[in-house]
C-alpha atoms as a PDB file:
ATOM      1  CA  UNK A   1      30.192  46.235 -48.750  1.00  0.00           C
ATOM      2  CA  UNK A   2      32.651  43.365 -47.748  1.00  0.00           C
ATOM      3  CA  UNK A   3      30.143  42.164 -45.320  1.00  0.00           C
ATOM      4  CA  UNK A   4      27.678  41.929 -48.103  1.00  0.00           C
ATOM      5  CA  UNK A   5      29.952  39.976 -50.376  1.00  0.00           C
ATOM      6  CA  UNK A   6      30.990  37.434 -47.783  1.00  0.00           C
ATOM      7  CA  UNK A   7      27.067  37.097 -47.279  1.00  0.00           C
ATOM      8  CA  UNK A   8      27.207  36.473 -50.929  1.00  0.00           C
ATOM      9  CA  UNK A   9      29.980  33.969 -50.824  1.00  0.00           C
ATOM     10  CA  UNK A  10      28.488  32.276 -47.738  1.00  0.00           C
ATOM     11  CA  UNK A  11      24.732  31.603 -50.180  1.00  0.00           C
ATOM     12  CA  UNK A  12      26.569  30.295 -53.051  1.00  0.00           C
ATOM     13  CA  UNK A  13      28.660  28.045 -51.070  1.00  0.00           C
ATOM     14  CA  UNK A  14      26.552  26.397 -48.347  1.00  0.00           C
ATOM     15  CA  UNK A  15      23.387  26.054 -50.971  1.00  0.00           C
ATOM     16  CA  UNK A  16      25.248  23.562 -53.162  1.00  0.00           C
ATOM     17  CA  UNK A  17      27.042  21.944 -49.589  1.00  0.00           C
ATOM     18  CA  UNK A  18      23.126  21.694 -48.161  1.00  0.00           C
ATOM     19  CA  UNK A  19      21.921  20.285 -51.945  1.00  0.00           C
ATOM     20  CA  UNK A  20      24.863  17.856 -51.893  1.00  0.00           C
ATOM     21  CA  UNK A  21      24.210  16.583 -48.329  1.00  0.00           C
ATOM     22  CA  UNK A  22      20.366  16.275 -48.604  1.00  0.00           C
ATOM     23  CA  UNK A  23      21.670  14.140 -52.548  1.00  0.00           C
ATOM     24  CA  UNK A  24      23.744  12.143 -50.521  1.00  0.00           C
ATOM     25  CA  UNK A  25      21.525  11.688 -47.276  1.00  0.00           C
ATOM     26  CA  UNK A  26      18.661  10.281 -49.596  1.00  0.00           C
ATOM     27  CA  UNK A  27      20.159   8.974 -52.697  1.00  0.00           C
ATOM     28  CA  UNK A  28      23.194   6.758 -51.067  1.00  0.00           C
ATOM     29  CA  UNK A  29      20.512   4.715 -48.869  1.00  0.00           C
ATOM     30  CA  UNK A  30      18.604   3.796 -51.497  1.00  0.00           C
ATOM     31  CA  UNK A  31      21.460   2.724 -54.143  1.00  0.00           C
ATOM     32  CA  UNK A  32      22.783   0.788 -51.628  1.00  0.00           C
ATOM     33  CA  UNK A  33      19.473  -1.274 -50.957  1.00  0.00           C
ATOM     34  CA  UNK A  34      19.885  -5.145 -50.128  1.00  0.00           C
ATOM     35  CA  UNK A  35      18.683  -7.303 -48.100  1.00  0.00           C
ATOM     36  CA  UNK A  36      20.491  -8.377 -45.276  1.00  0.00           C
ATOM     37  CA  UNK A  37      20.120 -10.402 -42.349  1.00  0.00           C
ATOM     38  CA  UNK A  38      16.055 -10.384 -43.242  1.00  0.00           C
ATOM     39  CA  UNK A  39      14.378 -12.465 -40.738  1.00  0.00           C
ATOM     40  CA  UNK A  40      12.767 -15.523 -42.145  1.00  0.00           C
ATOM     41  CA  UNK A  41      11.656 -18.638 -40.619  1.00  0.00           C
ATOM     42  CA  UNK A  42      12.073 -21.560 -41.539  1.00  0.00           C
ATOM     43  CA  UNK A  43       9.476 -24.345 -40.867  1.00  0.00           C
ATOM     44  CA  UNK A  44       9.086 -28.632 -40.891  1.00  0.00           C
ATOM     45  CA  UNK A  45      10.613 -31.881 -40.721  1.00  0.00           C
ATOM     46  CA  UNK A  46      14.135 -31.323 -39.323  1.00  0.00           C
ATOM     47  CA  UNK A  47      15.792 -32.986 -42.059  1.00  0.00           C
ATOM     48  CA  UNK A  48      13.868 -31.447 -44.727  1.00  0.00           C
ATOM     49  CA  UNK A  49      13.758 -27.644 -42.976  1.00  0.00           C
ATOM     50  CA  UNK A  50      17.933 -28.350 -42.523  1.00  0.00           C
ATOM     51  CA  UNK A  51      17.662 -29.091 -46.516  1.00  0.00           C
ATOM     52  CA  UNK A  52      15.804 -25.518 -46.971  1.00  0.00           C
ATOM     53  CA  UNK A  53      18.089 -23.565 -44.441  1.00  0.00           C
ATOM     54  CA  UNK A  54      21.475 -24.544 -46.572  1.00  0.00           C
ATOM     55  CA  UNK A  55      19.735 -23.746 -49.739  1.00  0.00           C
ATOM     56  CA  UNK A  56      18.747 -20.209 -48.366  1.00  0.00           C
ATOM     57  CA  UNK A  57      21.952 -19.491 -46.600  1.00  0.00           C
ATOM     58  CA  UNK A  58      23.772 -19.732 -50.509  1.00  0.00           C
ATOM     59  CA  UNK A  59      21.975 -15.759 -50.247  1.00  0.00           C
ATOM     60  CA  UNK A  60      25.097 -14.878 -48.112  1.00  0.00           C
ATOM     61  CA  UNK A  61      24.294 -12.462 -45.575  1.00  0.00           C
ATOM     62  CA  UNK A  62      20.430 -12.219 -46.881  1.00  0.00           C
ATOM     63  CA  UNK A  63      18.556 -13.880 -44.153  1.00  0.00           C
ATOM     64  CA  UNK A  64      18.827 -14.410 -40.719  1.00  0.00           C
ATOM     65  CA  UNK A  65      16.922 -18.171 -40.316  1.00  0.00           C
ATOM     66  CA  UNK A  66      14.824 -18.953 -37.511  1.00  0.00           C
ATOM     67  CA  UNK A  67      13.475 -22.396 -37.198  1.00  0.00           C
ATOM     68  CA  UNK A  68       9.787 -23.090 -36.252  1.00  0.00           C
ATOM     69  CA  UNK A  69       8.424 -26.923 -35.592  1.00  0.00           C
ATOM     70  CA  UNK A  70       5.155 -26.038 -37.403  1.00  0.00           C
ATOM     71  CA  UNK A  71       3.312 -23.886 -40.138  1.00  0.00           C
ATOM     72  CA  UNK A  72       1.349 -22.415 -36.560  1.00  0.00           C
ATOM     73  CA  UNK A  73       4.105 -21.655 -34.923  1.00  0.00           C
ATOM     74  CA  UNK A  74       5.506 -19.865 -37.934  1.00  0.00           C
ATOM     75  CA  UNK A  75       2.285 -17.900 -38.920  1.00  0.00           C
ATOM     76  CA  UNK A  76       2.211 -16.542 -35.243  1.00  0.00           C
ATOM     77  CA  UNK A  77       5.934 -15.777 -35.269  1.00  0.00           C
ATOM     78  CA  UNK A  78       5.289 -13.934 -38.763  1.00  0.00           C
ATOM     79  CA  UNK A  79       2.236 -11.645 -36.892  1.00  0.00           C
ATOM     80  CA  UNK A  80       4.596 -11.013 -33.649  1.00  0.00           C
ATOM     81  CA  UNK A  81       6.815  -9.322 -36.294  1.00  0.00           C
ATOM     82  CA  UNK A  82       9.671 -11.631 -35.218  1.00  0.00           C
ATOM     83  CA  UNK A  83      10.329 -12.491 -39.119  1.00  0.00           C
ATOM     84  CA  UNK A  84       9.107 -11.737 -42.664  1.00  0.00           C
ATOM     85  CA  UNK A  85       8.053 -14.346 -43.780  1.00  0.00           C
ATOM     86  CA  UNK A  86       8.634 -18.325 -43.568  1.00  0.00           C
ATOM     87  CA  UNK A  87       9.310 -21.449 -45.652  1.00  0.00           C
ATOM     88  CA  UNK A  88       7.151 -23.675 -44.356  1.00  0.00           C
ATOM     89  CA  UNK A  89       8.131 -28.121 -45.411  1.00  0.00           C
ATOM     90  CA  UNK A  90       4.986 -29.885 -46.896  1.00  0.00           C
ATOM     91  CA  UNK A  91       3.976 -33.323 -47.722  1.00  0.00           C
ATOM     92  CA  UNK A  92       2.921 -31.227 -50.840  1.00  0.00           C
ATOM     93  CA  UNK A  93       6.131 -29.229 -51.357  1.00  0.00           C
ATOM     94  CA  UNK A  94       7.495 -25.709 -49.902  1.00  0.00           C
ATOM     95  CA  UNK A  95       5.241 -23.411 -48.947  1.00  0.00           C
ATOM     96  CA  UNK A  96       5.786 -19.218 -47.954  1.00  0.00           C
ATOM     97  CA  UNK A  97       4.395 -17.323 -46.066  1.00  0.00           C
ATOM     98  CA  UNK A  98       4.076 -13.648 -46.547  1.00  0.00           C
ATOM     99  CA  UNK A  99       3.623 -10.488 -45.137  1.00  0.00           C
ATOM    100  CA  UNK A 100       2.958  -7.779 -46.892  1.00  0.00           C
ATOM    101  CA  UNK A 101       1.817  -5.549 -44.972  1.00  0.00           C
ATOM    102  CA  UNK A 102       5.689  -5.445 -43.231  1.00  0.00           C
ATOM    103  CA  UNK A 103       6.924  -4.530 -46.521  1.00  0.00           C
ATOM    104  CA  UNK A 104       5.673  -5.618 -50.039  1.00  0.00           C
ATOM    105  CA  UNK A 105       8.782  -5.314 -51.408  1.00  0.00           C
ATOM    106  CA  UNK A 106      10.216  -7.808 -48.791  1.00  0.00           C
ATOM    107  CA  UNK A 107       7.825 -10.010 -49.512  1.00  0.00           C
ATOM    108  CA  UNK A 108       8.475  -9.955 -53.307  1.00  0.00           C
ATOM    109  CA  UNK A 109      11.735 -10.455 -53.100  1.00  0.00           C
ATOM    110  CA  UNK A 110      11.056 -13.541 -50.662  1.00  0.00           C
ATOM    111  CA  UNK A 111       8.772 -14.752 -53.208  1.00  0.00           C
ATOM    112  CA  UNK A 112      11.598 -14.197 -55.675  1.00  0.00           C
ATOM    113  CA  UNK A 113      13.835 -16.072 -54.021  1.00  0.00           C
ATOM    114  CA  UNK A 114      12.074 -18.991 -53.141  1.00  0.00           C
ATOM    115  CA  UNK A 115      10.391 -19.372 -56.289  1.00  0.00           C
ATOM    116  CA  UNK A 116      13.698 -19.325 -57.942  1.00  0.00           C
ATOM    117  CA  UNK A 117      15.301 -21.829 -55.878  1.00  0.00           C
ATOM    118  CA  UNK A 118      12.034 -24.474 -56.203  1.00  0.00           C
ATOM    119  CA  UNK A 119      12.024 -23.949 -60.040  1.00  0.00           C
ATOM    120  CA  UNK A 120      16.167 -25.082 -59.867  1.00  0.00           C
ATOM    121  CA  UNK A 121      14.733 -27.713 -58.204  1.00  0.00           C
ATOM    122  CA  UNK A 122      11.293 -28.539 -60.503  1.00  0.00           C
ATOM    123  CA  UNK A 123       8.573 -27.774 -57.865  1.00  0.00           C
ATOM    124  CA  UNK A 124       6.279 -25.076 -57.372  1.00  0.00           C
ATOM    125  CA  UNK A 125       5.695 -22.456 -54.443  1.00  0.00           C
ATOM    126  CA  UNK A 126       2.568 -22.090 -52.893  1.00  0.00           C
ATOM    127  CA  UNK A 127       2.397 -18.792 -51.289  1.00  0.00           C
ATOM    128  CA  UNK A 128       0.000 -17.306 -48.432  1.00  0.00           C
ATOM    129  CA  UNK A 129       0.456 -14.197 -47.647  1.00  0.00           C
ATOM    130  CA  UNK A 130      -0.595 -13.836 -43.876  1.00  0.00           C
ATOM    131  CA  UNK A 131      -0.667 -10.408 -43.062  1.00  0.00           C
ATOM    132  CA  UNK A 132      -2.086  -8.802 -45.950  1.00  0.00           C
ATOM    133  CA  UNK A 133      -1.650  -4.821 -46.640  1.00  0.00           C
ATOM    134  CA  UNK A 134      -5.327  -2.892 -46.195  1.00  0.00           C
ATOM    135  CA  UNK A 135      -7.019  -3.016 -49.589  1.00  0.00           C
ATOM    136  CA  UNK A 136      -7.022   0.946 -50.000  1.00  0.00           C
ATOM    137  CA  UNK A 137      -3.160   0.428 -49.762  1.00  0.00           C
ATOM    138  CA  UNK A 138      -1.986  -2.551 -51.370  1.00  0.00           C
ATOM    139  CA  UNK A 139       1.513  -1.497 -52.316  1.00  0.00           C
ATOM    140  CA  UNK A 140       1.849   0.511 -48.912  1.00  0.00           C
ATOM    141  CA  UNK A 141       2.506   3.805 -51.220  1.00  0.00           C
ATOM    142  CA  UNK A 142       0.345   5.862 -48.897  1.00  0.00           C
ATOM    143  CA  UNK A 143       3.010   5.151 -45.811  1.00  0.00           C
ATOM    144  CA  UNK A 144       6.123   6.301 -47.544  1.00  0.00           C
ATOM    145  CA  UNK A 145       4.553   9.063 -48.907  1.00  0.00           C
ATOM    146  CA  UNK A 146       3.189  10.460 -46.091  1.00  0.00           C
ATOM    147  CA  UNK A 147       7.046  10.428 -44.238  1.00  0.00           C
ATOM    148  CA  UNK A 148       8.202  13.412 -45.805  1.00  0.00           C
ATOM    149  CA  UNK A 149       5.016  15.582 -44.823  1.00  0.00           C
ATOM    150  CA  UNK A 150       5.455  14.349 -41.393  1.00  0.00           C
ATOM    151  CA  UNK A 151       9.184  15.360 -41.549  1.00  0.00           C
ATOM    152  CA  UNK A 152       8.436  18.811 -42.879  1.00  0.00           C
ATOM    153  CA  UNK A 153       5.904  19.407 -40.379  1.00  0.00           C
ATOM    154  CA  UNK A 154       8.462  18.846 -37.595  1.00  0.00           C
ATOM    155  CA  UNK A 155      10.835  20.894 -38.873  1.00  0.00           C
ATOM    156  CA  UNK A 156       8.179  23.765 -39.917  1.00  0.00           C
ATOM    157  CA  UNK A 157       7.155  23.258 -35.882  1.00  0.00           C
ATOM    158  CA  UNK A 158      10.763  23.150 -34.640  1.00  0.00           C
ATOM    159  CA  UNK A 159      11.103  26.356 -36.342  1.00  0.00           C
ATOM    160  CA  UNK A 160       8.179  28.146 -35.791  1.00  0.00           C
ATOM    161  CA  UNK A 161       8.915  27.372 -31.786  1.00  0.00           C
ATOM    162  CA  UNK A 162      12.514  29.108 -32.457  1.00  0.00           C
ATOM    163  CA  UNK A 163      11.274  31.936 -34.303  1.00  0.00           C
ATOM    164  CA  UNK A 164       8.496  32.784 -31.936  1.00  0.00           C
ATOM    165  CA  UNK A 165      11.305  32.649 -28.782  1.00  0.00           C
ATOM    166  CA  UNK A 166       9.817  29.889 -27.021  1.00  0.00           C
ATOM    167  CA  UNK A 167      11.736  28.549 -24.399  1.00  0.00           C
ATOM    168  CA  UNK A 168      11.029  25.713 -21.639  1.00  0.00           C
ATOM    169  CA  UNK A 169       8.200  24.575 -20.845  1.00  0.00           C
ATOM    170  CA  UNK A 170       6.118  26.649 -23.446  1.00  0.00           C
ATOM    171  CA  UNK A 171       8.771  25.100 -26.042  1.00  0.00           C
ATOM    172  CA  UNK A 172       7.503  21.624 -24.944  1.00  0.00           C
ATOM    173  CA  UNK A 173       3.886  22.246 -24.906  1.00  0.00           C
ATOM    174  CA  UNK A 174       3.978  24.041 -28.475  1.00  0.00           C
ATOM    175  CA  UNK A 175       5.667  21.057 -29.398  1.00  0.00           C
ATOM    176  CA  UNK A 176       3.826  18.252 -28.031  1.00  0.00           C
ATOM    177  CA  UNK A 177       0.482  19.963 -28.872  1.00  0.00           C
ATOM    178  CA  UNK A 178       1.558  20.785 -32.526  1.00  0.00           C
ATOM    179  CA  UNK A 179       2.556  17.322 -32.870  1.00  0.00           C
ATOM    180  CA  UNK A 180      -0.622  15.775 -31.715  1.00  0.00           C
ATOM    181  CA  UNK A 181      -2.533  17.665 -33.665  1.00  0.00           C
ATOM    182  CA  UNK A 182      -0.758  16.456 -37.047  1.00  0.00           C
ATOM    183  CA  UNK A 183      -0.995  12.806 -35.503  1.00  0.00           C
ATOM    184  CA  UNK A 184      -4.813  13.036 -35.692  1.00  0.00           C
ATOM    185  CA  UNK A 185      -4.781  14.496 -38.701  1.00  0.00           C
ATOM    186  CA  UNK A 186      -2.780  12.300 -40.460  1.00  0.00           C
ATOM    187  CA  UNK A 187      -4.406   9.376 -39.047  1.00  0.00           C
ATOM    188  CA  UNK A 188      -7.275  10.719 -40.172  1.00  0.00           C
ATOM    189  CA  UNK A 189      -6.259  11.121 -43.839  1.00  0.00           C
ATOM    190  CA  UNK A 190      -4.632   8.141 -44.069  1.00  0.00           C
ATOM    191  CA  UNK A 191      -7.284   5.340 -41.903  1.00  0.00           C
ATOM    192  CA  UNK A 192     -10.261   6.662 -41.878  1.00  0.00           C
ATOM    193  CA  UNK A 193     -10.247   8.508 -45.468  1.00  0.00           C
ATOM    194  CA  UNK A 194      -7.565   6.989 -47.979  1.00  0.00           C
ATOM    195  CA  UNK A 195      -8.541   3.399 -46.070  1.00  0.00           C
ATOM    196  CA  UNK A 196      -4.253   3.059 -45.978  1.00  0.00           C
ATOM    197  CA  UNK A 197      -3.634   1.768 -42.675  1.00  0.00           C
ATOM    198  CA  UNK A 198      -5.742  -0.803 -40.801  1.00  0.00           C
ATOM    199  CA  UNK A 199      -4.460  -1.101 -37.388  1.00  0.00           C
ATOM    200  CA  UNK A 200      -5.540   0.716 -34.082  1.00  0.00           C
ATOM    201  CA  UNK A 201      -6.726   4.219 -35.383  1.00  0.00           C
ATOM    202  CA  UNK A 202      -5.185   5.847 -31.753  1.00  0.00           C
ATOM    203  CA  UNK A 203      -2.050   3.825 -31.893  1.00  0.00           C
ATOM    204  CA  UNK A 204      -1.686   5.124 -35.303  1.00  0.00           C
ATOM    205  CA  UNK A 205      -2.295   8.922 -34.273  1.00  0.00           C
ATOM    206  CA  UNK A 206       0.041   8.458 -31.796  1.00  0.00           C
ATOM    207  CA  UNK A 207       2.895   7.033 -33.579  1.00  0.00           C
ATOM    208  CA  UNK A 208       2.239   9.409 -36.258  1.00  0.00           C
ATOM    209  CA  UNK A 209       2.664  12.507 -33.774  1.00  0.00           C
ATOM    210  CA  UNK A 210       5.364  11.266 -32.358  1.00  0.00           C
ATOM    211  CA  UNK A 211       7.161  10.990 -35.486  1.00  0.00           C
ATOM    212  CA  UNK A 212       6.744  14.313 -36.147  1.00  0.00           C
ATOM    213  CA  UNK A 213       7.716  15.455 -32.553  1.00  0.00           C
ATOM    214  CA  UNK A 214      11.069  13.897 -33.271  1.00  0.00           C
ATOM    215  CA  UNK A 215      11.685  16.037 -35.917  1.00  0.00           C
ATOM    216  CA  UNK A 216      10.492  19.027 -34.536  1.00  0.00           C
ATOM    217  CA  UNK A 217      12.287  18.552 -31.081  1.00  0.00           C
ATOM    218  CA  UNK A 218      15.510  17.767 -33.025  1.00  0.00           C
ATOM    219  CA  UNK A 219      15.025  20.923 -34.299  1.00  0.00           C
ATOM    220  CA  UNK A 220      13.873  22.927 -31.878  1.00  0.00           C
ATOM    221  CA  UNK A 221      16.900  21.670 -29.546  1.00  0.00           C
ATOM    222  CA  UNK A 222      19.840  22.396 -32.295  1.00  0.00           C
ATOM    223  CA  UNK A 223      18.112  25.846 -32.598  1.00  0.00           C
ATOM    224  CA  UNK A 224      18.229  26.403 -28.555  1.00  0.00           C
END
């Protein structure tokens, strides 16, 4: 009987410590979201970029600036990944360059900000946005929704490996395997049905399964 009432104890108090952990683990990030040291390049005349770089930098901590000498050289920066998005100095005023398909909510709030600071100033932003997201995706919902599937699926595999005593090598190939398999899958779901990603579709199974083998072998190991 005693063991059965510190088995009672032990559910009521680790099931609100578990709730309040998974609250914190999810809800702190995401009250605490802010941009800071975004990439963002900075393109032009030196004088006027310089002019554009001081005005940006009054967003303390917001961007880290990289400076480009020309609207090319910032466009291929922008699809290397090395930044955002760019201000790029025209004969015809500022221009920005977007990518949105690194983030449309980065590239609002770059639009947001650079709009904001050429109204202060009477002119108007022209923006481009370079690297658009795929048109069955436009605000890249499909993506974030599909990480916590992917996370539950490693954990269901870590678990499933623990539960079924595999050890080793077995362990590894249960994993990898399992982990493949979802890969395809959701590549599968999310390119060639839902038209949400538009990049390599083998790359994508493969970076897709190997999110989900992190999970699992996280889980799998802690169990072992």
């Amino acid at each position: 009987m005693p063991s059965r009432n510190r088995h009672v104890i032990a559910v009521v108090v680790l099931v609100p410590v578990l709730a309040a952990l998974a609250l914190w683990a999810f809800a702190w990030p995401a009250s605490r979201i802010a941009p800071r040291d975004l990439p963002l390049g900075v393109a032009g005349p030196a004088a006027a970029a310089a002019q554009v770089e001081r005005q940006l930098e009054r967003h303390e901590g917001a961007f880290e600036i990289h400076r480009y000498a020309d609207e090319a050289a910032a466009r291929d920066a922008i699809e290397d990944r090395s930044v955002y998005g760019a201000v790029v100095v025209t004969a015809q005023g500022p221009e920005l360059l977007t990518a949105s398909a690194a983030g449309p909510v980065v590239a609002q709030f770059l639009q947001q900000a650079v709009a904001h600071q050429a109204a202060a100033q009477g002119t108007q932003v022209k923006t481009v946005d370079v690297v658009s997201t795929p048109a069955g995706d436009p605000r890249g919902a499909v993506l974030n929704a599909a990480t916590l599937p992917l996370a539950l699926a490693g954990i269901a595999a870590g678990a499933v490996v623990t539960l079924l005593g595999l050890r080793g090598f077995r362990a590894v190939i249960a994993l990898l395997g399992a982990s493949a398999l979802v890969g395809v899958i959701a590549a599968g779901i999310a390119h060639s049905w839902l038209g949400a990603l538009g990049g390599d579709w083998w790359t994508e199974a493969s970076v897709l399964g190997l999110s989900t083998l992190a999970v699992g072998g996280a889980v799998a190991g802690l169990a072992a």
